[in-house]
Protein backbone atom coordinates (compact mmCIF):
# COMPACT_ATOMS: atom_id res chain seq x y z
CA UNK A 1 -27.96 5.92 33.73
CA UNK A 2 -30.03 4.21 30.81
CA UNK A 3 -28.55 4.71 27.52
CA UNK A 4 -30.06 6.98 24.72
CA UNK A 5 -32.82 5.80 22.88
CA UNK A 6 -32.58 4.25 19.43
CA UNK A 7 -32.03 7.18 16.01
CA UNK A 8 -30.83 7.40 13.45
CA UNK A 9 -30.47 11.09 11.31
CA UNK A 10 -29.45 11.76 7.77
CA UNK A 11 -29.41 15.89 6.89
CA UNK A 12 -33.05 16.80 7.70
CA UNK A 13 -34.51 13.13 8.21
CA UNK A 14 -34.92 12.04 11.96
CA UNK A 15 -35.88 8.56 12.43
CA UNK A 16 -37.06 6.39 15.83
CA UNK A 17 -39.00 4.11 17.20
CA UNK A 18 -36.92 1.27 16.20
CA UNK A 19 -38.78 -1.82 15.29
CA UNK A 20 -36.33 -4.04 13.53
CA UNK A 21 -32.61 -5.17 13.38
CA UNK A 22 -30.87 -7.47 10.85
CA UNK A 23 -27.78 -8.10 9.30
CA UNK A 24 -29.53 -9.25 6.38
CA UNK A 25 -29.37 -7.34 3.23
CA UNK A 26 -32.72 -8.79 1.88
CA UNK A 27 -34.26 -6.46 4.63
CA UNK A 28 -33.54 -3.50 2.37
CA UNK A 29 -35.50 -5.14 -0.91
CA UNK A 30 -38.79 -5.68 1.65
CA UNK A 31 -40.80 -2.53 3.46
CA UNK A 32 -39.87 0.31 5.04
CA UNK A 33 -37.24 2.51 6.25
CA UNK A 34 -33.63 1.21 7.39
CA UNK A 35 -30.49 3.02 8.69
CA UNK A 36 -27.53 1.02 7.73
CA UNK A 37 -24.04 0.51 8.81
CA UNK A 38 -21.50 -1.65 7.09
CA UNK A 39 -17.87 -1.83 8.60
CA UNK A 40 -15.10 -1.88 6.50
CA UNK A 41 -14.44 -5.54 7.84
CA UNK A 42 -17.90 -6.81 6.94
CA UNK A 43 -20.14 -6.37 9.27
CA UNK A 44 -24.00 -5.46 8.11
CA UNK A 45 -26.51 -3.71 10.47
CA UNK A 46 -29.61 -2.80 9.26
CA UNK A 47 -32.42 -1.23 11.15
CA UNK A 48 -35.71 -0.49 10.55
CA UNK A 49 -37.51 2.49 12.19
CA UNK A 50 -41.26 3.17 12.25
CA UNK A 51 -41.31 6.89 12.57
CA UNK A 52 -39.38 8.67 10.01
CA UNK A 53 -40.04 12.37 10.11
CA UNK A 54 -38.59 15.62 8.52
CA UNK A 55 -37.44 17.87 11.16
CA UNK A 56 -36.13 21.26 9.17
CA UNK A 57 -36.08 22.97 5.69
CA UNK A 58 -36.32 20.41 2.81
CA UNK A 59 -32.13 20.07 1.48
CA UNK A 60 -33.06 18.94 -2.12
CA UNK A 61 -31.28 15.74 -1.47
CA UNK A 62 -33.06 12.38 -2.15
CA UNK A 63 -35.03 12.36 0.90
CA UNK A 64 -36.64 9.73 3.27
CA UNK A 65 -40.36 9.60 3.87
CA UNK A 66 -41.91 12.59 5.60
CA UNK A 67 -44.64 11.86 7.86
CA UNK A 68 -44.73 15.17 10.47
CA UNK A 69 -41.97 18.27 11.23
CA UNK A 70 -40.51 19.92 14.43
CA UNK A 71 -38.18 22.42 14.86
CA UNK A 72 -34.20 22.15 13.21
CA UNK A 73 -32.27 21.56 15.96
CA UNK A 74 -28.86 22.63 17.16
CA UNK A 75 -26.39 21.57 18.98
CA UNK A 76 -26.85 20.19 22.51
CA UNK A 77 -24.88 20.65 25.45
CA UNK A 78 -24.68 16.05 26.35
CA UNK A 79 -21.35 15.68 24.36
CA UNK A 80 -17.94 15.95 26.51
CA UNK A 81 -15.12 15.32 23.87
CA UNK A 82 -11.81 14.39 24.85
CA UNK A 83 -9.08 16.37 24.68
CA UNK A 84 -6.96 17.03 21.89
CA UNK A 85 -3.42 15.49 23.67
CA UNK A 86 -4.97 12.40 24.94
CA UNK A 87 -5.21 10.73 20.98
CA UNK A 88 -4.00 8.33 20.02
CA UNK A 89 -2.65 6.43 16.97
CA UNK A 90 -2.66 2.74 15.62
CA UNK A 91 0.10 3.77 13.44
CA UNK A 92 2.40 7.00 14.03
CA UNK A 93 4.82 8.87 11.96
CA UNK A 94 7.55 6.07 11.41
CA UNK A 95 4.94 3.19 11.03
CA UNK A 96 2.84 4.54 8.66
CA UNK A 97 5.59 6.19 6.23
CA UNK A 98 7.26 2.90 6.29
CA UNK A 99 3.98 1.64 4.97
CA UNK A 100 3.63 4.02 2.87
CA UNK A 101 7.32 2.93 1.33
CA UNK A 102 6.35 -0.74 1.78
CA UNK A 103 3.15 -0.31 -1.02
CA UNK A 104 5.98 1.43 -3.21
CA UNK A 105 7.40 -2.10 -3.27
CA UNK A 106 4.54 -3.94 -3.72
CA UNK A 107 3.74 -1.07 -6.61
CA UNK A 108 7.37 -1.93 -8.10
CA UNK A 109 6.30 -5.26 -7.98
CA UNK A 110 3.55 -5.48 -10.06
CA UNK A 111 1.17 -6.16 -7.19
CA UNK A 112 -1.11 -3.43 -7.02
CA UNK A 113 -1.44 0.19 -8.55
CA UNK A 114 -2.61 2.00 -5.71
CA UNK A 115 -3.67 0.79 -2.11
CA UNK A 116 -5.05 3.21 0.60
CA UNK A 117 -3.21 2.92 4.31
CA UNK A 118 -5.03 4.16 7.25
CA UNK A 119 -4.56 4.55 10.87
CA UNK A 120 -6.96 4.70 13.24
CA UNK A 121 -7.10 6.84 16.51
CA UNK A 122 -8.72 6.79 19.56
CA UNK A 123 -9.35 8.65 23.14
CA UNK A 124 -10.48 7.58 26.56
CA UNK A 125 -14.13 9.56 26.91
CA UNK A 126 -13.73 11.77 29.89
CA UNK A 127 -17.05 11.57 31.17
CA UNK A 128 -19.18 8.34 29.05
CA UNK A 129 -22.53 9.60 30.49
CA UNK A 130 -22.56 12.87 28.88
CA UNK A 131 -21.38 11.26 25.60
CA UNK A 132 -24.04 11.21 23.15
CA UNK A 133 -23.22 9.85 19.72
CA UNK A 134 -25.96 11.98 18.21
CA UNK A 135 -24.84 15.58 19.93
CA UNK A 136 -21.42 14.99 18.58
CA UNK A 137 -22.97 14.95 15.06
CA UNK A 138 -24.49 18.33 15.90
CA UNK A 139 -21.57 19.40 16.45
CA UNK A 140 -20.13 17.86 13.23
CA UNK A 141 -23.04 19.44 11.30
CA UNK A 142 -22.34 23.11 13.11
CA UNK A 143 -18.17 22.94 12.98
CA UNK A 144 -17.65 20.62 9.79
CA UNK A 145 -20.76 20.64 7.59
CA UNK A 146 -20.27 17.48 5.08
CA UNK A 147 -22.85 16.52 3.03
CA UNK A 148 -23.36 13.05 3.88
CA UNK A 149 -23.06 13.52 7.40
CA UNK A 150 -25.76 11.43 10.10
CA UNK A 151 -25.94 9.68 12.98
CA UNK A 152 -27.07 6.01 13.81
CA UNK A 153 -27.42 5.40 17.60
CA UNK A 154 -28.01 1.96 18.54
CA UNK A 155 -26.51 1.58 21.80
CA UNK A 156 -27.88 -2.01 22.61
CA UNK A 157 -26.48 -3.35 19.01
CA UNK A 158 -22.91 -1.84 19.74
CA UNK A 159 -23.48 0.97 17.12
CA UNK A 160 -22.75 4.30 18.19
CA UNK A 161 -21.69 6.31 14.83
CA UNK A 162 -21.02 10.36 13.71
CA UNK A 163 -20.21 10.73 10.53
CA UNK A 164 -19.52 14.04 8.39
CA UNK A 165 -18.72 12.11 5.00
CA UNK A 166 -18.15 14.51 1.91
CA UNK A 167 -18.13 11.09 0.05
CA UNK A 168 -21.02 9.63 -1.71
CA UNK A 169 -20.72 5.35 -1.49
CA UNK A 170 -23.72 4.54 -3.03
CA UNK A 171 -27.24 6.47 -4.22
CA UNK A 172 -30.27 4.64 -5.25
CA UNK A 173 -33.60 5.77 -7.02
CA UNK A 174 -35.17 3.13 -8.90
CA UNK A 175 -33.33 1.33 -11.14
CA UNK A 176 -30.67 3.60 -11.27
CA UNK A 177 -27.26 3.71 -9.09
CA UNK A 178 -24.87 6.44 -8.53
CA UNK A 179 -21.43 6.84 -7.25
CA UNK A 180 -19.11 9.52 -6.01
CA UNK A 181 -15.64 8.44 -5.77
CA UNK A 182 -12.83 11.08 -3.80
CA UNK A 183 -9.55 10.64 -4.69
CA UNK A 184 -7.38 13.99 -4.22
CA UNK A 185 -6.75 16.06 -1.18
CA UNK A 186 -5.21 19.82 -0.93
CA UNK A 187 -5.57 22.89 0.94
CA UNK A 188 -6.76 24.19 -1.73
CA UNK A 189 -7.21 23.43 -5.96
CA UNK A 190 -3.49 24.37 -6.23
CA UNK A 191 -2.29 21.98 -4.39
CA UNK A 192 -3.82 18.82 -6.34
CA UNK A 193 -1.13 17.55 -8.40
CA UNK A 194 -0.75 15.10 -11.66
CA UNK A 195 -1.03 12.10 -9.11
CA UNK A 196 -4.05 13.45 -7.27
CA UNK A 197 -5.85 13.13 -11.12
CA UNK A 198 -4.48 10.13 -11.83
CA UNK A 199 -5.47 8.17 -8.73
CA UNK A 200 -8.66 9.27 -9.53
CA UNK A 201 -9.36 8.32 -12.88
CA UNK A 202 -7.30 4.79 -11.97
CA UNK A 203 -9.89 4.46 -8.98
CA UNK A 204 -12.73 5.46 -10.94
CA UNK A 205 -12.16 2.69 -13.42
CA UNK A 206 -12.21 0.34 -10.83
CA UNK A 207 -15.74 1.69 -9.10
CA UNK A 208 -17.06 1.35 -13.05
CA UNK A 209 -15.70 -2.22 -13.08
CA UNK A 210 -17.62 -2.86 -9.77
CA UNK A 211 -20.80 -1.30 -10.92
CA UNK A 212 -20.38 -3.19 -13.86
CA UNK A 213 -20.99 -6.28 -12.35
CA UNK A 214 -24.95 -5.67 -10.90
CA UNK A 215 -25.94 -2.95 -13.55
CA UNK A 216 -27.22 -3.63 -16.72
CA UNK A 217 -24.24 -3.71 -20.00
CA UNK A 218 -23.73 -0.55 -21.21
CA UNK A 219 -25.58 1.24 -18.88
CA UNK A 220 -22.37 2.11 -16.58
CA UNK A 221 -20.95 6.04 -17.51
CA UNK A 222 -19.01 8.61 -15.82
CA UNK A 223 -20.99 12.12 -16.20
CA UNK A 224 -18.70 13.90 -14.15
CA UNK A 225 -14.74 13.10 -14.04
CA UNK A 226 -12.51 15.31 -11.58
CA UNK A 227 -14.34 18.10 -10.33
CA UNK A 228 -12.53 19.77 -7.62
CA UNK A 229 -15.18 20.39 -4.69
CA UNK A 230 -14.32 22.69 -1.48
CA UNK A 231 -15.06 21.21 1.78
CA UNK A 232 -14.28 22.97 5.50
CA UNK A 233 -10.49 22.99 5.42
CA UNK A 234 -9.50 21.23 2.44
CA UNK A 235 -10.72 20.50 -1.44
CA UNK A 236 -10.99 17.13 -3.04
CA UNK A 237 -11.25 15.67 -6.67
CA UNK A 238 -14.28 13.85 -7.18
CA UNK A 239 -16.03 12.04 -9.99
CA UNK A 240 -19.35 10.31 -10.65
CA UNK A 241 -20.50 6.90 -11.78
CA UNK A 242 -23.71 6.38 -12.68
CA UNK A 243 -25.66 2.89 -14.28
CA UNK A 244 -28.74 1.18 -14.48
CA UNK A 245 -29.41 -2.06 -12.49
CA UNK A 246 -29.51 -5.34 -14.16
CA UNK A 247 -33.19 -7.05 -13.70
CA UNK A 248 -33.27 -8.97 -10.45
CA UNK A 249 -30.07 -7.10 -8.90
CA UNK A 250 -31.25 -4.89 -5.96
CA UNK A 251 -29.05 -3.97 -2.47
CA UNK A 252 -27.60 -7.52 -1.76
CA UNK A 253 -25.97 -7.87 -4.66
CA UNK A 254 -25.09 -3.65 -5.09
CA UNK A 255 -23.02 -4.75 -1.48
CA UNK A 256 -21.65 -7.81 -2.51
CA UNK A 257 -20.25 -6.48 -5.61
CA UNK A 258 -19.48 -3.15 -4.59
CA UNK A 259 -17.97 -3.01 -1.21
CA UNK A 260 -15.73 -2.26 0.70
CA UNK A 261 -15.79 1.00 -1.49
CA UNK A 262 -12.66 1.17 -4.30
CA UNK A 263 -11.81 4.59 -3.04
CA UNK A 264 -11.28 3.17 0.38
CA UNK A 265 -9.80 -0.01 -0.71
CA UNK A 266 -7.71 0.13 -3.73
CA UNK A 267 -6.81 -0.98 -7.45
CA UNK A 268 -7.03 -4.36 -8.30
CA UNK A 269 -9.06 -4.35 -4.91
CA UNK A 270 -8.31 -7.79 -3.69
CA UNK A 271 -4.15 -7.34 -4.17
CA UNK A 272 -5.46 -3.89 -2.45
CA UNK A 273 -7.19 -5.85 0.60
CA UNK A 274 -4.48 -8.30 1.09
CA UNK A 275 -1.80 -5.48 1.81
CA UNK A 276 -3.64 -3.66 3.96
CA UNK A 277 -4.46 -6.90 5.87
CA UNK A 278 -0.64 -6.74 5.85
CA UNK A 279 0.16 -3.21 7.12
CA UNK A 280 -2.82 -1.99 9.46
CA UNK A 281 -2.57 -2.23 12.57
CA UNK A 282 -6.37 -1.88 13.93
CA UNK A 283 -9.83 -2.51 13.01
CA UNK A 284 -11.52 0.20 10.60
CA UNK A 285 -15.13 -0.55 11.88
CA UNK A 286 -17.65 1.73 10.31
CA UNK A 287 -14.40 4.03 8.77
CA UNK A 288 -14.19 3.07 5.40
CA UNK A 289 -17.51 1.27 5.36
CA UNK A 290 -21.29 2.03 4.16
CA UNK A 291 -23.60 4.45 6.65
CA UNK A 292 -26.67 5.35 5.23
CA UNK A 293 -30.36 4.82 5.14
CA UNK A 294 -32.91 2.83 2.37
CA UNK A 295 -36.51 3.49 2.23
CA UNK A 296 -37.68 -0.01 0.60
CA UNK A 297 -40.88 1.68 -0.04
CA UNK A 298 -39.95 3.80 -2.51
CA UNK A 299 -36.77 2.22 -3.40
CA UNK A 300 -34.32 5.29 -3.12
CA UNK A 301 -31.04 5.13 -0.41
CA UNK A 302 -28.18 6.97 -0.03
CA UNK A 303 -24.62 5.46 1.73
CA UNK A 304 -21.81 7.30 2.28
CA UNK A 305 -18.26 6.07 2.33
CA UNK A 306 -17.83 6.21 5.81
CA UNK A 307 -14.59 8.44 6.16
CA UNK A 308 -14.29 11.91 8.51
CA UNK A 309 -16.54 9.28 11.07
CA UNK A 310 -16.51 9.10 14.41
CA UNK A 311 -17.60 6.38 16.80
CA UNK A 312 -17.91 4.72 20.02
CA UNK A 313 -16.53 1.91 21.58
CA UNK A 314 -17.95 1.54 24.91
CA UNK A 315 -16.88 -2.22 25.52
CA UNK A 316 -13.11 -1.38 25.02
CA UNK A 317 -10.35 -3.95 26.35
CA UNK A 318 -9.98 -1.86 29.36
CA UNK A 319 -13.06 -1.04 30.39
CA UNK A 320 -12.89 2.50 29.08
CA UNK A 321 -15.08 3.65 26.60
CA UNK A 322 -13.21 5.34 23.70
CA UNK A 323 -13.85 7.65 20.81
CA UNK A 324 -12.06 6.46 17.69
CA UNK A 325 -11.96 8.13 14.63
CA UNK A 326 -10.47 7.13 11.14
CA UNK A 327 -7.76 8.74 8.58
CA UNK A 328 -5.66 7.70 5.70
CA UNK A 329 -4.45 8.45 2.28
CA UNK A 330 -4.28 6.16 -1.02
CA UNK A 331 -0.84 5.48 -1.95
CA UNK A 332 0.53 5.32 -5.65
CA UNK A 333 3.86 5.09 -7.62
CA UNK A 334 4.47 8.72 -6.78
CA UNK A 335 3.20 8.90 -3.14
CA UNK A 336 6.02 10.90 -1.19
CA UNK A 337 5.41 9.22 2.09
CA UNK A 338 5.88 12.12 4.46
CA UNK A 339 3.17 13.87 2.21
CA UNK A 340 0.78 11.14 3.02
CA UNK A 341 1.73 11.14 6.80
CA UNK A 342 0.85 15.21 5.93
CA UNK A 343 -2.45 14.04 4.14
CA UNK A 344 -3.46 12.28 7.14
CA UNK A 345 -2.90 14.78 9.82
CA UNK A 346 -4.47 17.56 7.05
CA UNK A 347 -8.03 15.06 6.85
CA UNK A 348 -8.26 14.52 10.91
CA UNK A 349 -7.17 17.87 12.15
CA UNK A 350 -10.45 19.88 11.72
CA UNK A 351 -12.82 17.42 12.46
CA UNK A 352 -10.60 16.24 16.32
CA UNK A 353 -10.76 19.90 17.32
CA UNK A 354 -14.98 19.86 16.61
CA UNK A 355 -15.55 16.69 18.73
CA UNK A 356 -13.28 18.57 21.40
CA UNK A 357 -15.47 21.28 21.25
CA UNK A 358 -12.31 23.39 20.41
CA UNK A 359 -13.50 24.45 16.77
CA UNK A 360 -16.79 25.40 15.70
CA UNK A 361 -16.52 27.28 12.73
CA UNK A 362 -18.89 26.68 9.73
CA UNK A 363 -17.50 25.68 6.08
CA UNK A 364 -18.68 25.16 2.37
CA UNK A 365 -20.22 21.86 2.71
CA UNK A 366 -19.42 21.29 -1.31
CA UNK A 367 -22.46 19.48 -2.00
CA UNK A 368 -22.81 18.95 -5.80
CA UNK A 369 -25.81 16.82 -7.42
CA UNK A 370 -25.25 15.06 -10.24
């Protein structure tokens, strides 16, 4: 069966006919519109489509350029999901609280004030033919509305991605650069605690540090500082950073100076990066990375942190494609670590039963513009 043709979708924006790939981050300074995906580890892919088109009711978000309309769409019936027993974990219970109690140490020790720990899953496909990235994000959109959430389908680069990110990495228009750090997770706002605040204003600093680096001095603020939003199933505590680029900075030096994301990563974010080097056990891939899209023409973009993201592996080690999918926690002095184990199951729960086809309930997608 020949695979899917090349996409890529962000809320109302449907892009094809693919006409360029790089992993250069020039590309996004030059013409036209890209759909980009950075893994966690690295890894830059940056595509360029030539028809970019709006196909439903205009979102108020920053939007790509519009050249025709169709009908909104809803989900399809090519996306088989695997079932909810046959997960499985790059960390379990044991593994991951000991980590949990190992970044205590390292906290003790002066290392690091915060580091986030992640496992990642993954499940045999039951039926890889009837497994299209970009149905699974319907679903996503129907079952788990998030308001970064988009598909890139590039099956001939090895990029199959779903993502339903409530987190916003990185928005450009212009000159001027926004950011959306989460840090805070609860059932609901009674659940967020002293250390759910203060791992977000210690993470926050560190995202104005980073943005302080590529936008002009002075120009770096923080508008908003933890705002509970609601999102299907959960709330989080998120904050904005916003500054000005410095003359001559554009997206290569936004993504060498910014990324991985701090709210993914940790605070000081190297000491951060060298224990989770440590602990994990697995690859994060596009989880934890940049997915997005950049219209060079008019020099707006929007990445999300790419967290609640699904994706597929079709060359796996065994010849079996697999669905993986990402979830962690961030880890301070006063992480309890069978909490965070509880954090973890809380953030993947929801969003396993959608691609299952188990759940398909609507939420509040918590969108908030700065």
């Amino acid at each position: 069966m020949n695979p899917p043709s090349p996409l890529a979708r962000f809320g109302d924006v449907l892009a094809t006919d693919l006409r360029d790939v790089t992993s250069d981050p020039a590309a996004l300074e030059s013409a036209g519109w890209w759909a980009v995906v950075a893994d966690f580890e690295g890894r830059l892919l940056c595509a360029r489509f030539g028809d970019v088109r709006d196909v439903g009711r205009s979102t108020g978000r920053p939007s790509a350029r519009i050249t025709a309309g169709s009908g909104r769409r809803t989900p399809g019936t090519r996306w088989r999901g695997p079932a909810l027993h046959t997960w499985r974990t790059s960390m379990n219970r044991s593994s991951y609280t000991a980590g949990v109690a190992r970044i205590r140490e390292h906290i003790a020790a002066g290392d690091v004030y915060q580091a986030n720990l992640c496992r990642v899953l993954s499940a045999p496909l039951p039926d890889p033919d009837a497994s299209d990235i970009d149905e699974l994000a319907a679903l996503l959109a129907s079952g788990n509305p998030a308001p970064y959430g988009g598909t890139i389908r590039l099956p001939a680069h090895g990029v199959e991605v779903a993502t339903a990110s409530p987190e916003l990495y990185l928005r450009r228009s212009g000159r001027t650069v926004i950011s959306g750090p989460i840090k805070g997770t609860g059932r609901t706002a009674a659940d967020l605690q002293e250390k759910d605040h203060a791992e977000n204003v210690m993470i926050v600093d560190l995202v104005r540090n980073d943005l302080g680096r590529v936008c002009a001095s002075g120009s770096v603020t923080v508008p908003v500082l933890c705002s509970v939003e609601p999102h299907p199933g959960l709330v989080h505590l998120v904050s904005t950073v916003r500054g000005e680029l410095a003359p001559g900075a554009g997206w290569p030096e936004l993504l060498r100076d910014t990324f991985p994301p701090g709210s993914v990563t940790g605070a000081p974010k190297l000491s951060a990066l060298r224990i989770i080097r440590e602990l994990e056990r697995a690859p994060r891939g596009p989880y934890c990375g940049g997915i997005g899209w950049v219209d060079a023409d008019r020099g707006t973009g929007e990445l999300a942190v790419g967290i609640r993201t699904f994706w597929i592996e079709r060359d796996a080690p065994d010849d079996t494609p697999l669905l993986r999918f990402g979830t962690g926690a961030g880890i301070t002095w006063g992480s309890d670590p069978e909490a965070e184990w509880a954090e973890t199951e809380l953030k993947a729960s929801r969003l396993l039963k959608v691609a299952s086809g188990t759940h398909h309930h609507s939420g509040a997608s918590g969108r908030r513009v700065p």
